[in-house]
Structure formats: C-alpha cells, structure tokens
C-alpha atoms as a PDB file:
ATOM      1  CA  UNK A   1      -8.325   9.490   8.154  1.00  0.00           C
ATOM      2  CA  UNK A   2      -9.960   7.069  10.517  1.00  0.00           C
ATOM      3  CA  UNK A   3      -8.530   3.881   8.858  1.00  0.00           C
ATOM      4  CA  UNK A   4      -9.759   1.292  10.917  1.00  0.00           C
ATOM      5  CA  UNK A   5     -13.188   3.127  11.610  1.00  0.00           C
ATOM      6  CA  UNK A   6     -14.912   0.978   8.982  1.00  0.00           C
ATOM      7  CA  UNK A   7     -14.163  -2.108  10.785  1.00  0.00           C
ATOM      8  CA  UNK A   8     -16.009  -0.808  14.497  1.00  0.00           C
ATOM      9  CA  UNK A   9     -18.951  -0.307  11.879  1.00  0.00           C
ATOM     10  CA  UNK A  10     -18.357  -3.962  10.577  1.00  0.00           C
ATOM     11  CA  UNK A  11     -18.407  -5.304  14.751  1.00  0.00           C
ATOM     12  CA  UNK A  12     -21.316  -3.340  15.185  1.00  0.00           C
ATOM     13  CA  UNK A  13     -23.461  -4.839  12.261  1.00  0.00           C
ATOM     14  CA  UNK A  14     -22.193  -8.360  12.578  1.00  0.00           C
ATOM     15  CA  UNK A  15     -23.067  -8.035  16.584  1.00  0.00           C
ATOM     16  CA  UNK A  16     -25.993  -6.304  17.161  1.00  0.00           C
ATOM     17  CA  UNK A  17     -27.632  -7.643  13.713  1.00  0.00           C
ATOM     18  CA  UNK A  18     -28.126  -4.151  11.615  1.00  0.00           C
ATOM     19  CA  UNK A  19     -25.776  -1.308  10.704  1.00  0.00           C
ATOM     20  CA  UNK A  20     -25.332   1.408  13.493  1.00  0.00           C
ATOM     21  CA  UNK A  21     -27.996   3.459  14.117  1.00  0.00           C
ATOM     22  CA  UNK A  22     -30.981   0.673  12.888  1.00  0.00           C
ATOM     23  CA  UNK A  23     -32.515  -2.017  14.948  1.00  0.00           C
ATOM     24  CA  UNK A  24     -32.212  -5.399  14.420  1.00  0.00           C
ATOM     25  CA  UNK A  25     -34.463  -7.005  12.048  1.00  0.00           C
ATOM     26  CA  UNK A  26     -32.650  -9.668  10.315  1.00  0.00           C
ATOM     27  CA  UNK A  27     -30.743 -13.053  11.489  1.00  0.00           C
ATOM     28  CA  UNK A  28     -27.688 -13.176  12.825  1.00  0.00           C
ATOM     29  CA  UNK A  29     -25.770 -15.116   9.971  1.00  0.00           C
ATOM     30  CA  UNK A  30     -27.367 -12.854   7.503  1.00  0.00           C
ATOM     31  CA  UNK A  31     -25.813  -9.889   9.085  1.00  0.00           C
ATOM     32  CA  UNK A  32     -22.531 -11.801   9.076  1.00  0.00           C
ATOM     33  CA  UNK A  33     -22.909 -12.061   5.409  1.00  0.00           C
ATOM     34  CA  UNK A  34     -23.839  -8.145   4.659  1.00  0.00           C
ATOM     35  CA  UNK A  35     -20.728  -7.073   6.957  1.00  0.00           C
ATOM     36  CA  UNK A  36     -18.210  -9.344   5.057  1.00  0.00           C
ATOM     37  CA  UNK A  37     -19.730  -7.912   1.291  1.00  0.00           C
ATOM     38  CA  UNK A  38     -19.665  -4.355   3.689  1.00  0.00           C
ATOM     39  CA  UNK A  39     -16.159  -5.258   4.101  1.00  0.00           C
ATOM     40  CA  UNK A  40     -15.378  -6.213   0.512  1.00  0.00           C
ATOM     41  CA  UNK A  41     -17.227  -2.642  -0.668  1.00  0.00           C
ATOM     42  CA  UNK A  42     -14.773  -0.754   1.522  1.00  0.00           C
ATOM     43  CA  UNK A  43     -11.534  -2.732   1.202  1.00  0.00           C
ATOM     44  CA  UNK A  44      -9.879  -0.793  -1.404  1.00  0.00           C
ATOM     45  CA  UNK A  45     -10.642   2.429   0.737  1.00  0.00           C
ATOM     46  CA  UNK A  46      -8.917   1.046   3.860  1.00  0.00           C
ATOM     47  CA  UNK A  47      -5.746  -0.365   1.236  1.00  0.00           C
ATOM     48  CA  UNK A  48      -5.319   3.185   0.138  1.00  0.00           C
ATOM     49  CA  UNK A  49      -5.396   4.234   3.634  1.00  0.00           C
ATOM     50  CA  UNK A  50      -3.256   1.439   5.080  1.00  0.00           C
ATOM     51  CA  UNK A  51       0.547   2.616   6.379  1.00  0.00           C
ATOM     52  CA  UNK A  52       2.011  -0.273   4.230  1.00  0.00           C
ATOM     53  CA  UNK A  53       0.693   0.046   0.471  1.00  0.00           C
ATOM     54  CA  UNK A  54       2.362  -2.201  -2.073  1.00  0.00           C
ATOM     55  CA  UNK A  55       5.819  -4.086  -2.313  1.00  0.00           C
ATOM     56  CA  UNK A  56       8.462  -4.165  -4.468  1.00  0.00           C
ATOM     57  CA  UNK A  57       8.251  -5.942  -7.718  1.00  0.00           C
ATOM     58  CA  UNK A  58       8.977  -9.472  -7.786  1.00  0.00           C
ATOM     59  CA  UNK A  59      12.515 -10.676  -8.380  1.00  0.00           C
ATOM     60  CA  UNK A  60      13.446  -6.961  -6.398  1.00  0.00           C
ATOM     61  CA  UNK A  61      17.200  -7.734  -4.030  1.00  0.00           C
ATOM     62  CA  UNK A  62      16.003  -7.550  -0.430  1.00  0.00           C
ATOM     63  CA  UNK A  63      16.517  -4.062   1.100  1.00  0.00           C
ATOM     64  CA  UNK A  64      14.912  -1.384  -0.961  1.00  0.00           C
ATOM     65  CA  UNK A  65      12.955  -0.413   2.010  1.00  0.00           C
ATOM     66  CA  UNK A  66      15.243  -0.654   4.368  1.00  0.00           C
ATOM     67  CA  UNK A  67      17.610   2.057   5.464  1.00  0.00           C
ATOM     68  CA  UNK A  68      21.170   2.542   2.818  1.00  0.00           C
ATOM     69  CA  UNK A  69      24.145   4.450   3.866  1.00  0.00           C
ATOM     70  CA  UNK A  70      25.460   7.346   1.522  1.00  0.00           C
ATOM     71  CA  UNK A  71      28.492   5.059  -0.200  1.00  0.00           C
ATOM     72  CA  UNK A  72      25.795   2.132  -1.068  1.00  0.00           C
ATOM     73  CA  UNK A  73      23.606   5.117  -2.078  1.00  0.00           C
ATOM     74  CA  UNK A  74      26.363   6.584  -4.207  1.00  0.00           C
ATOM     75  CA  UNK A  75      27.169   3.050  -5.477  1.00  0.00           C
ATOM     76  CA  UNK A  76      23.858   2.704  -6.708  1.00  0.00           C
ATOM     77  CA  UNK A  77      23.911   5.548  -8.416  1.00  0.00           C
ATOM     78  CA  UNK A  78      26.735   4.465 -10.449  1.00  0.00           C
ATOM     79  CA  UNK A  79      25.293   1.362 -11.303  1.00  0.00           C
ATOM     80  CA  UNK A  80      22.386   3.133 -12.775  1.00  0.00           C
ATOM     81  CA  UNK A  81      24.608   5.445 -15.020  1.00  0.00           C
ATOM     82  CA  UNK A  82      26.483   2.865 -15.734  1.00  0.00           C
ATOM     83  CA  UNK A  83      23.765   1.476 -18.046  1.00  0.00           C
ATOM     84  CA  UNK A  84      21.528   4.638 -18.397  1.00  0.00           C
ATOM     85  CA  UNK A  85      24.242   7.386 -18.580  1.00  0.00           C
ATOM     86  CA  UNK A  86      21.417  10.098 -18.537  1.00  0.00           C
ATOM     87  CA  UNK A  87      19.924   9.081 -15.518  1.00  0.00           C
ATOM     88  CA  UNK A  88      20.250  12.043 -12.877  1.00  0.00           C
ATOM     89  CA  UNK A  89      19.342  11.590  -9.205  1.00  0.00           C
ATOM     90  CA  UNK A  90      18.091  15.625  -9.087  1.00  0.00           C
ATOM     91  CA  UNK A  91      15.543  14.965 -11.619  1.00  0.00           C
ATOM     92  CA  UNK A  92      14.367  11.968 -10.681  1.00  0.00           C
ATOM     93  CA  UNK A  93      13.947  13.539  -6.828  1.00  0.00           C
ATOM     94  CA  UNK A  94      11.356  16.359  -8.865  1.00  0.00           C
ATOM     95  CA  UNK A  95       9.818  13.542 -10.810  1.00  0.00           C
ATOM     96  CA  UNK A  96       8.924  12.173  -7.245  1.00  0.00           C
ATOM     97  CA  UNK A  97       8.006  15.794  -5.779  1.00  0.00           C
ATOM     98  CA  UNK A  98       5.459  15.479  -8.909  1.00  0.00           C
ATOM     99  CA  UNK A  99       4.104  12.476  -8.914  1.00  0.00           C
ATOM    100  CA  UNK A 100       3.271  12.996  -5.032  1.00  0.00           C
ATOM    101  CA  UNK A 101       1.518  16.004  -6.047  1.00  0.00           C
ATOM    102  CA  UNK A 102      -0.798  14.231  -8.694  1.00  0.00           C
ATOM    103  CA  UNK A 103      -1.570  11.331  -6.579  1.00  0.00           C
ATOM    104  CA  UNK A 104      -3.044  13.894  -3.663  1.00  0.00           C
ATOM    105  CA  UNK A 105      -4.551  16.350  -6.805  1.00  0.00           C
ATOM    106  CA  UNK A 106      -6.487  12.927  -7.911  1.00  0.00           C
ATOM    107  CA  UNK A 107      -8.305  12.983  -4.635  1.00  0.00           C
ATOM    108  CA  UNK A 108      -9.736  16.286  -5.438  1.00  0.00           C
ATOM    109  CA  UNK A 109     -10.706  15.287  -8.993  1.00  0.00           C
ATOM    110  CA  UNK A 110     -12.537  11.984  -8.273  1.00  0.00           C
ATOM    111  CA  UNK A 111     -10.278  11.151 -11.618  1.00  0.00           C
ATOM    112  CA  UNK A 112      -7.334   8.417 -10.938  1.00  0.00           C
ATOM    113  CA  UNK A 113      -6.458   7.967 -14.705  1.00  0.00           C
ATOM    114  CA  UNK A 114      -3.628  10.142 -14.984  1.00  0.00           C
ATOM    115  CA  UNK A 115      -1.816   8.088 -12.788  1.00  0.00           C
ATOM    116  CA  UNK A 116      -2.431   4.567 -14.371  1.00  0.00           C
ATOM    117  CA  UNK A 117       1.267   4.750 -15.745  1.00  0.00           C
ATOM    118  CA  UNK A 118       2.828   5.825 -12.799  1.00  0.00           C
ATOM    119  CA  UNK A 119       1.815   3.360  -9.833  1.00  0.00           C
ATOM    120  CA  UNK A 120       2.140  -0.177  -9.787  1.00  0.00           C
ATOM    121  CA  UNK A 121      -1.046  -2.449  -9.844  1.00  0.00           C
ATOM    122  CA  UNK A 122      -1.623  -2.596  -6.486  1.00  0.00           C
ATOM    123  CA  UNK A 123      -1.350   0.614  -5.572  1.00  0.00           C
ATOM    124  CA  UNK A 124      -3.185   2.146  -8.608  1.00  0.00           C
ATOM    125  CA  UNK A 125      -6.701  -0.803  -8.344  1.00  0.00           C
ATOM    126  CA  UNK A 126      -7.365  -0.006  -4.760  1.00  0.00           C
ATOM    127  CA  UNK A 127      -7.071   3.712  -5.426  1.00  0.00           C
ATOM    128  CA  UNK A 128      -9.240   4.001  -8.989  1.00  0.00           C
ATOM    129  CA  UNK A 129     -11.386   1.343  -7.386  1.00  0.00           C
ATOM    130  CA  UNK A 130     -12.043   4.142  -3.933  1.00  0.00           C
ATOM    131  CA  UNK A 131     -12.360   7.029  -6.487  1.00  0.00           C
ATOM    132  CA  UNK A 132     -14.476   5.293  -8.701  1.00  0.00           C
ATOM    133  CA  UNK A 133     -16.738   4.754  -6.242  1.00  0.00           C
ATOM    134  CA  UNK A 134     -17.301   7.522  -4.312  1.00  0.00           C
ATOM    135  CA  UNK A 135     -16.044   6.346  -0.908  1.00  0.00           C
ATOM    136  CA  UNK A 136     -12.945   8.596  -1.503  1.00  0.00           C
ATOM    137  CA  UNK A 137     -14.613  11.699  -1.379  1.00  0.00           C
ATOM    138  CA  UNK A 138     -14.734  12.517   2.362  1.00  0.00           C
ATOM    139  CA  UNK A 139     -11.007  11.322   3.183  1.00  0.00           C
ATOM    140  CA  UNK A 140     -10.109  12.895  -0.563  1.00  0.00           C
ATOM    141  CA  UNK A 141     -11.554  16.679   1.195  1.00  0.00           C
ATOM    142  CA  UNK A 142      -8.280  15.842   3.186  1.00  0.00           C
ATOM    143  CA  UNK A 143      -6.038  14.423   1.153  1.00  0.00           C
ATOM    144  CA  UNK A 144      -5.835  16.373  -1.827  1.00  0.00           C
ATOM    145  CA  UNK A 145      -4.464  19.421   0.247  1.00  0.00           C
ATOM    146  CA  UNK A 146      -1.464  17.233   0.907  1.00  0.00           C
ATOM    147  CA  UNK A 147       1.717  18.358  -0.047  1.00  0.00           C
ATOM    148  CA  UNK A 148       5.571  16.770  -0.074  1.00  0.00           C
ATOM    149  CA  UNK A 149       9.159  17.459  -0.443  1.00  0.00           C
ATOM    150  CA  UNK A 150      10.987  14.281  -1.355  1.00  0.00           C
ATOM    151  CA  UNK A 151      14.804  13.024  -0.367  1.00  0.00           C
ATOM    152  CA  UNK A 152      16.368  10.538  -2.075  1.00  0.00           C
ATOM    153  CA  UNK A 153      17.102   7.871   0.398  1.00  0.00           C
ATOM    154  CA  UNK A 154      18.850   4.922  -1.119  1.00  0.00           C
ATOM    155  CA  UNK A 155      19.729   3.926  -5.477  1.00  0.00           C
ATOM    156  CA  UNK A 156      19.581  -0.070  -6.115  1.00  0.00           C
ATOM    157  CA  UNK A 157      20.817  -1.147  -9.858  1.00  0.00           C
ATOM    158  CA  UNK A 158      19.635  -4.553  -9.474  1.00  0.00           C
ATOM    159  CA  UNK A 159      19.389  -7.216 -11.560  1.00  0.00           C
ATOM    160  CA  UNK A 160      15.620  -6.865 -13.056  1.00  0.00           C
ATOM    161  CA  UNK A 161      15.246  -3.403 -11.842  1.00  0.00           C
ATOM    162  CA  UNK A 162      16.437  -0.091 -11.114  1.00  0.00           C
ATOM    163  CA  UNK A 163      15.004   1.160  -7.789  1.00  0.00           C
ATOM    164  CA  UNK A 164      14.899   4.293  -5.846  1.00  0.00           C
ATOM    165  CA  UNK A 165      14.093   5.375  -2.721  1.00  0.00           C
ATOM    166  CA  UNK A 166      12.855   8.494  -1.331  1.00  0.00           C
ATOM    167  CA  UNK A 167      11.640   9.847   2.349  1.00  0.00           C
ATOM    168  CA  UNK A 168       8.534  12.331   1.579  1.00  0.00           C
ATOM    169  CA  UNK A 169       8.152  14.770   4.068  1.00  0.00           C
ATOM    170  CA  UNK A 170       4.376  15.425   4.251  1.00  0.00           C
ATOM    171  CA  UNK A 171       2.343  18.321   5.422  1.00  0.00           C
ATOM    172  CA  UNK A 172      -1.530  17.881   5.698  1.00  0.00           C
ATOM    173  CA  UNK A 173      -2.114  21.235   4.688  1.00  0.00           C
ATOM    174  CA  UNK A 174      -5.045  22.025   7.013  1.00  0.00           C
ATOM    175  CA  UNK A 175      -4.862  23.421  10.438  1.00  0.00           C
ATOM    176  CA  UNK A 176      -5.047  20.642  12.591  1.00  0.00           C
ATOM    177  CA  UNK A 177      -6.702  20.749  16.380  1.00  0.00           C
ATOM    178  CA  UNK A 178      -4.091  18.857  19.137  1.00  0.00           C
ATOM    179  CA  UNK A 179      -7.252  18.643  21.024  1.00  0.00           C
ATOM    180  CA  UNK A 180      -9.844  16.559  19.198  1.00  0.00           C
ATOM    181  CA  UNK A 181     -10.402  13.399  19.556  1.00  0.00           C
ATOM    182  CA  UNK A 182      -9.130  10.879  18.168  1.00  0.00           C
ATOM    183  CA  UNK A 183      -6.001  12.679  17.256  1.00  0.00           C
ATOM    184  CA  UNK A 184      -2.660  10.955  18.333  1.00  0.00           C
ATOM    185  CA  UNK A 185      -0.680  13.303  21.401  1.00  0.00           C
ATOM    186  CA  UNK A 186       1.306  15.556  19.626  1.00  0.00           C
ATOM    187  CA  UNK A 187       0.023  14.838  16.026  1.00  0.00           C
ATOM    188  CA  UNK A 188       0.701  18.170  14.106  1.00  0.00           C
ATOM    189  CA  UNK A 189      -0.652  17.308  10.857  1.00  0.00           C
ATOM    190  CA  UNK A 190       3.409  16.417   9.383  1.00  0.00           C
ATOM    191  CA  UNK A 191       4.610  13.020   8.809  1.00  0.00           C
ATOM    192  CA  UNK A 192       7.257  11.022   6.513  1.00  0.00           C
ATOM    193  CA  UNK A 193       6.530   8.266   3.913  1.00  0.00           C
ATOM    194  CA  UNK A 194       8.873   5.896   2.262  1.00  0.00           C
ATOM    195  CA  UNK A 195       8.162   6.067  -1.549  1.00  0.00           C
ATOM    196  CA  UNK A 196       9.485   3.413  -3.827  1.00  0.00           C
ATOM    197  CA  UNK A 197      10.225   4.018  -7.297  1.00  0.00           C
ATOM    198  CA  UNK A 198      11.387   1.183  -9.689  1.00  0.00           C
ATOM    199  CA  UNK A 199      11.996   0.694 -13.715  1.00  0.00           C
ATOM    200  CA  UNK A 200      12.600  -2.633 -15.266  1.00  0.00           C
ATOM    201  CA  UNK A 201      16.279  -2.652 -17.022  1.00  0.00           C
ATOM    202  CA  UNK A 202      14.062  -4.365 -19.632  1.00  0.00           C
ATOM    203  CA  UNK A 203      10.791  -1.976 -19.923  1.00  0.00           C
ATOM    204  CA  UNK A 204       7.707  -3.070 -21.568  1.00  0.00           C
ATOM    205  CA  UNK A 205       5.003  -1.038 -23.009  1.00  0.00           C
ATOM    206  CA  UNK A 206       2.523  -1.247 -20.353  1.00  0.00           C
ATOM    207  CA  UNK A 207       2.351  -0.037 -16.386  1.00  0.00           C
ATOM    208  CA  UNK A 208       2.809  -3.437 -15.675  1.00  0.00           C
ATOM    209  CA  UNK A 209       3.614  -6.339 -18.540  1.00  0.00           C
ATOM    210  CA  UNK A 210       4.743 -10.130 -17.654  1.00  0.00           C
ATOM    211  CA  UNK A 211       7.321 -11.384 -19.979  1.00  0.00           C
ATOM    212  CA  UNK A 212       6.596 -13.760 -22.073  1.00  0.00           C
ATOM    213  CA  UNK A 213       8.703 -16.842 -21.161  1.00  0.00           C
ATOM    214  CA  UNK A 214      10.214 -17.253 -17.001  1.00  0.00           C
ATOM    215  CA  UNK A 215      13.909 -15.273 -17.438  1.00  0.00           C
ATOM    216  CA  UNK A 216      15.456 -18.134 -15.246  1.00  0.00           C
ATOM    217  CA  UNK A 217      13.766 -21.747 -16.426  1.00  0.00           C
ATOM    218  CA  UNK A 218      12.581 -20.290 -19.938  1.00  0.00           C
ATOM    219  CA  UNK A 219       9.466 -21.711 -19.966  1.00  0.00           C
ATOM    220  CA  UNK A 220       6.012 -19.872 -20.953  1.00  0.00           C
ATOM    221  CA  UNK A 221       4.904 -17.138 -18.283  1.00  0.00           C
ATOM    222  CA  UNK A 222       2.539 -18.997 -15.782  1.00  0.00           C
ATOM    223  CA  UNK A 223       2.206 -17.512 -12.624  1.00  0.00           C
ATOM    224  CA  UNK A 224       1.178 -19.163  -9.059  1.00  0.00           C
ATOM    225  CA  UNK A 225      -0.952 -17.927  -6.715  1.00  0.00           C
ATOM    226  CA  UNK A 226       2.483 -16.821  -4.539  1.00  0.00           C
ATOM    227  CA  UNK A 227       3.565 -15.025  -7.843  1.00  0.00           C
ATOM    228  CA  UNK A 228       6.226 -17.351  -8.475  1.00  0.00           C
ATOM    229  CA  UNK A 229       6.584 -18.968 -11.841  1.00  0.00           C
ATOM    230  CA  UNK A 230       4.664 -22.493 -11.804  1.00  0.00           C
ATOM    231  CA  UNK A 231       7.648 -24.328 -13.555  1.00  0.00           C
ATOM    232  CA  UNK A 232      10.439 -23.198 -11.477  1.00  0.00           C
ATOM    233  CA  UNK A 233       9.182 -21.398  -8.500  1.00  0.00           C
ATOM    234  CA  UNK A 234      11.300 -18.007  -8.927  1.00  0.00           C
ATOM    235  CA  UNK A 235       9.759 -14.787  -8.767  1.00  0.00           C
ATOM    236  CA  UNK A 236       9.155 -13.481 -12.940  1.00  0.00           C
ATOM    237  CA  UNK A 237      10.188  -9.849 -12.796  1.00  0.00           C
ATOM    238  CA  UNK A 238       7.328  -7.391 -14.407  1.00  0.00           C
ATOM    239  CA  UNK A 239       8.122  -5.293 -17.576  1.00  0.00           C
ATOM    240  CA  UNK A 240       7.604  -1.411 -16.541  1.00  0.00           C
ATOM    241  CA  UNK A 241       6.802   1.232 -19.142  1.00  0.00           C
ATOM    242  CA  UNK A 242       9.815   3.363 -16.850  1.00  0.00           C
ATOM    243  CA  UNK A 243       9.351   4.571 -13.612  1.00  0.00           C
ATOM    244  CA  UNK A 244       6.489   3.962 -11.232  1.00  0.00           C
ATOM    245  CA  UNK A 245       5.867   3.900  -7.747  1.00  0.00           C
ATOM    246  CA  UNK A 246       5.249   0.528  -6.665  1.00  0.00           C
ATOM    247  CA  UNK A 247       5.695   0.584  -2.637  1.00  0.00           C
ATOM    248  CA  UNK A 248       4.496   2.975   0.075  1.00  0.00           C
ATOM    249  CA  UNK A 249       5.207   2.567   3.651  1.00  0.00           C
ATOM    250  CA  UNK A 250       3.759   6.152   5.491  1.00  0.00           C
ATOM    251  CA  UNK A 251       4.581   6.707   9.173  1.00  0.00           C
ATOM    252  CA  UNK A 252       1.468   8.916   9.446  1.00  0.00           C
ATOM    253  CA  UNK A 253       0.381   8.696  13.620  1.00  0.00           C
ATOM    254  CA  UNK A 254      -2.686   8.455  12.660  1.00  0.00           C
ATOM    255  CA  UNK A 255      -3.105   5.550  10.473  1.00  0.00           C
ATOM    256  CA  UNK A 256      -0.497   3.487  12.909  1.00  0.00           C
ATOM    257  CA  UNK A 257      -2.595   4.684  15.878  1.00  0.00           C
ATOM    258  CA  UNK A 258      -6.127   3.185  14.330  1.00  0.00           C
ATOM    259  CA  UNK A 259      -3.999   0.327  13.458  1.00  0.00           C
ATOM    260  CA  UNK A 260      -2.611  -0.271  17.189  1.00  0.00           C
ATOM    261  CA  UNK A 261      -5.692  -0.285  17.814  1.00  0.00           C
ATOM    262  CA  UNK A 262      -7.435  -2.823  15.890  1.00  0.00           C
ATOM    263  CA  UNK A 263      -4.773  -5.336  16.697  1.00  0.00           C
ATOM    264  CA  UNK A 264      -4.750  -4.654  20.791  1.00  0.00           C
ATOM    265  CA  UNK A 265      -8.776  -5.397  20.237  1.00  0.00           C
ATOM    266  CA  UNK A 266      -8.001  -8.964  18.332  1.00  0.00           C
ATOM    267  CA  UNK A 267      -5.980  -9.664  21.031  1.00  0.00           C
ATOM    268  CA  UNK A 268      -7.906  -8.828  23.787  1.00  0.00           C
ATOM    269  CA  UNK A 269     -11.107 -10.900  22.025  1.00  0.00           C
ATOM    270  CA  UNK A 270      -9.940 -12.880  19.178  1.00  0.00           C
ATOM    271  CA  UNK A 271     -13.121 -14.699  19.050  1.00  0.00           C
ATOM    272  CA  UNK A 272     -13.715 -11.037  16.776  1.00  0.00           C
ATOM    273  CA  UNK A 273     -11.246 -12.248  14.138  1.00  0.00           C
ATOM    274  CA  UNK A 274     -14.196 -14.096  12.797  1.00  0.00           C
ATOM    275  CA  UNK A 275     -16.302 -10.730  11.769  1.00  0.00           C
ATOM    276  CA  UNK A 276     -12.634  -9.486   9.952  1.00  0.00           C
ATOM    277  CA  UNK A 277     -12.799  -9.348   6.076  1.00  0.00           C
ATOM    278  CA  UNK A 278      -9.835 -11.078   4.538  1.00  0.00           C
ATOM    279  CA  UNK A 279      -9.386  -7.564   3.091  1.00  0.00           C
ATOM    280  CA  UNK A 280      -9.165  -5.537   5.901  1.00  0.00           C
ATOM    281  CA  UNK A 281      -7.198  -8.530   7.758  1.00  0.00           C
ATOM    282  CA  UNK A 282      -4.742  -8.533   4.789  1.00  0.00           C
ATOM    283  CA  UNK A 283      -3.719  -4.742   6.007  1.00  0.00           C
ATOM    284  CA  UNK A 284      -2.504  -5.784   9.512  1.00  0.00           C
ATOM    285  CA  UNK A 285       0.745  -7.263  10.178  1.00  0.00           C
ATOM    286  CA  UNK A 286       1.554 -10.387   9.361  1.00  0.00           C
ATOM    287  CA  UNK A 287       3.297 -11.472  12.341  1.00  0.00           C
ATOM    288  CA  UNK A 288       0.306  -9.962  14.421  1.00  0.00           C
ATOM    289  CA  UNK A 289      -2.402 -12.011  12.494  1.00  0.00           C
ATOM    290  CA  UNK A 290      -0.491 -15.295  13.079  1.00  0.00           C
ATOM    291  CA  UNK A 291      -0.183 -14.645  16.586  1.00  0.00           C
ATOM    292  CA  UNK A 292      -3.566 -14.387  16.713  1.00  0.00           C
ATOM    293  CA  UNK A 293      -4.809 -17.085  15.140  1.00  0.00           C
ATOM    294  CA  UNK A 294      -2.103 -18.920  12.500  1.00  0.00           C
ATOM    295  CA  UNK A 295      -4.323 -21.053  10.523  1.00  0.00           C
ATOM    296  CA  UNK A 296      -5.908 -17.847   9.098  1.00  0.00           C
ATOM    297  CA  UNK A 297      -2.482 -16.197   8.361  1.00  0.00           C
ATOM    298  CA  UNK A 298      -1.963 -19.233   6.722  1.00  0.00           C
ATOM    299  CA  UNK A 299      -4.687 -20.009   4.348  1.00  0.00           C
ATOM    300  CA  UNK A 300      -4.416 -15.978   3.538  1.00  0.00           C
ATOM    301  CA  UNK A 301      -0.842 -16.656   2.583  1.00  0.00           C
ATOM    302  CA  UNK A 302       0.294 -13.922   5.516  1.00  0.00           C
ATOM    303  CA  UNK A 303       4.074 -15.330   5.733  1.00  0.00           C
ATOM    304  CA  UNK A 304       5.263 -13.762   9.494  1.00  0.00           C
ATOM    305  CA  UNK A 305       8.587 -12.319   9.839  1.00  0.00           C
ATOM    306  CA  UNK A 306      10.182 -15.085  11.800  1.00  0.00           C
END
C-alpha cells in the first residue's frame, strides 16, 4: 500500500541517472524524460491508491462530503421519496455493502468490467487502466481481501442529483504486524472511508452521459477545460444510468502517512517539485502544492482552499 513509493523510485532515476539498482549510463535530461513517462505509466496506480479519489458530479450543492446531522439526513430522505417513493435508505445501505465488495473482488480478478456501471469516470479509468495493466496485481494480493460494513451518513435531494453518503468501516483482512516498517504507530489493519453515491433525477443510459443542450443557458453541450459549459460558465450536470459511486475520500493511516510524507519532502527541497509528474502532483493537496510553488498549482488548475 506504499502510495507514494513510486515517486522515491521516480527521485532516484531522475537523480542518479538510471532506475534503482542500475548504474548510470544515460544523460541527465534523458533520465528526466523516462521518469516523467515512468510517472505517467504508474499514475493511475497511485489515483486508485490516493486517500481522495473522485468528486462529486458537477452541478452537485456543496456539502455531500461534509459531515450532516440526523434531521438534514432525515430531510433528505424525504426529498428523495418525495420524487422516487420506492427509494429505501436500508437497501440502498446493502447496495453499498455490495458494491464495496465487487470493487475489492475486482482486484483479485484482474477484471474491472463489472463495475463500469457503477463508478463514475474517474474513479472507474484509473482503476481498469491499473488492472489492465498489471501494476495492480501486487497491491490487488491486498486489496481484494478487503471487506466493509457501510452507514449511511448523510441523504441530499438536490437539484440535478440525488446523493448519498455512507462511512465504510474497513477491515484489511490480513493479519497485520504493528512492528514492520513502514507501518503507521498503532495501524491495525481497520480504517473508515467516505463513499459517495449519486443518481441524476434525470438518468441517461450510460455510466456517465452529457446532456445534450447546457440545462441553464440552453445552448449545445460544450464543455471547458474547468468542466463548465463554454457558453455560460455553469457546471452541466452528467446523466447517470442510476446509482454510482462517484467520490471516495479513505482515512486509511497508511496512504495519509506516505502522503505526509511526500509533501514534508517538497517542502524541505522544493527544487524536487521539478522531477513530480503532473499525475502524481495532481494527488496532493491543493493548498499544499500552491504553497509550494503556485505557478504550478496554477497552470494544473489546483484551485487552494482559501
């Protein structure tokens, strides 16, 4: 689960002119170039790895990931009913107990296609991109004995979308040793995740399906590079086939450990940004990369908090 591991090997064939283990034997700016397509290779295995996977779908009200008190909860679940009168929190809370369960059985199978309608774009490319490679078969030995219990934790009937969100209680599911190394104090192998599930009041036929014309200026479906439409600048909700997971934000140790990490390093020598993939640098914190070096956040389009 060594998230971040990829990018020591990336430092170490960028600095010393070869990967680790092999002596130097080409020029230094050629080496640059081989760690950034290294980089490029392994970015969709660090994205499935990272502790904040996906977003919610644009044109989603603000809060979905944040924490909802039992009335709003309650509230939301009205709303739902209120235009979907068979919707029923219980089964919905086992539809996300199951789709857990196949994402961590697809690690063992090497096969992500069962899942195409059931994660959002960019959660379901980085992860049939990993197992389609082969890079997810060590960390798959891992994850594919992982197993859940999910909690509904907050019911949004928005305005383009019905969202849900549920705390996952995960268990590794192999016996885990508090003293090896590189193991977080502590770590016992248990963790939660935030899993968000979202349907579009208007569903489509596909995982993910613009609309044909912007719902708020009309005009034909033409998208920005910000997602926004090009006409009018608002976000132009997707179309979902019904529900999918579309956001992931896990609070494994681990992967915020490696993470830690990476950005004390930056700071400490941010002449290293340099040797970072735009990838891999996409998976760090926003606010952290533009305190780093801003014109970088920038021209990656990594907005900070504040």
């Amino acid at each position: 689960m060594g998230l971040f591991k990829a990018w020591k090997e990336l430092k170490a064939i960028s600095a010393s002119g070869a990967p680790t283990g092999q002596a130097p034997h080409q020029p230094h700016g050629m080496m640059m170039g081989f760690a950034a397509a290294m980089g490029k290779m392994v970015a969709p295995l660090l994205a499935v790895q990272a502790p904040e996977r996906g977003d919610p779908l644009p044109g989603t009200e603000p809060g979905v990931l944040g924490d909802q008190d039992p009335a709003a909860t309650q509230a939301g679940i009205a709303g739902v009913r209120a235009r979907d009168s068979a919707f029923d929190p219980q089964l919905l809370t086992t539809f996300a107990d199951q789709v857990f369960a196949a994402v961590c059985s697809v690690w063992g199978t090497g096969d992500a296609s069962a899942m195409r309608p059931l994660l959002a774009d960019a959660l379901w490319d980085p992860l049939a991109a990993t197992l389609a490679s082969g890079l997810g078969s060590g960390p798959g030995t891992l994850y594919s004995h992982q197993t859940g219990n999910a909690t509904m934790a907050g019911v949004w009937a928005g305005t383009f979308y019905d969202s849900a969100r549920f705390t996952i209680a995960v268990d590794l599911g192999v016996p885990i040793d508090p003293q090896q190394k590189g193991m977080p104090p502590g770590f016992t192998g248990k963790w939660t995740e935030d899993w968000l599930f979202q349907r579009s009041v208007q569903p489509g036929g596909d995982p993910m399906k613009l609309p044909e014309a912007c719902p708020s200026c009309g005009a034909p479906t033409a998208v920005g590079a910000d997602g926004l439409c090009a006409h009018c600048r608002q976000p132009i909700p997707v179309l979902t086939a019904g529900w999918l997971v579309s956001a992931v934000r896990s609070h494994n140790p681990v992967l915020e450990m490696y993470r830690a990490q990476m950005v004390s390093q930056l700071r400490a020598n941010p002449e290293e940004l340099a040797m970072v993939p735009d990838e891999l640098l996409r998976l760090l914190p926003a606010d952290d990369v533009a305190s780093i070096d801003p014109r970088r956040a920038a021209a990656l389009g990594l907005r900070p908090s504040s």
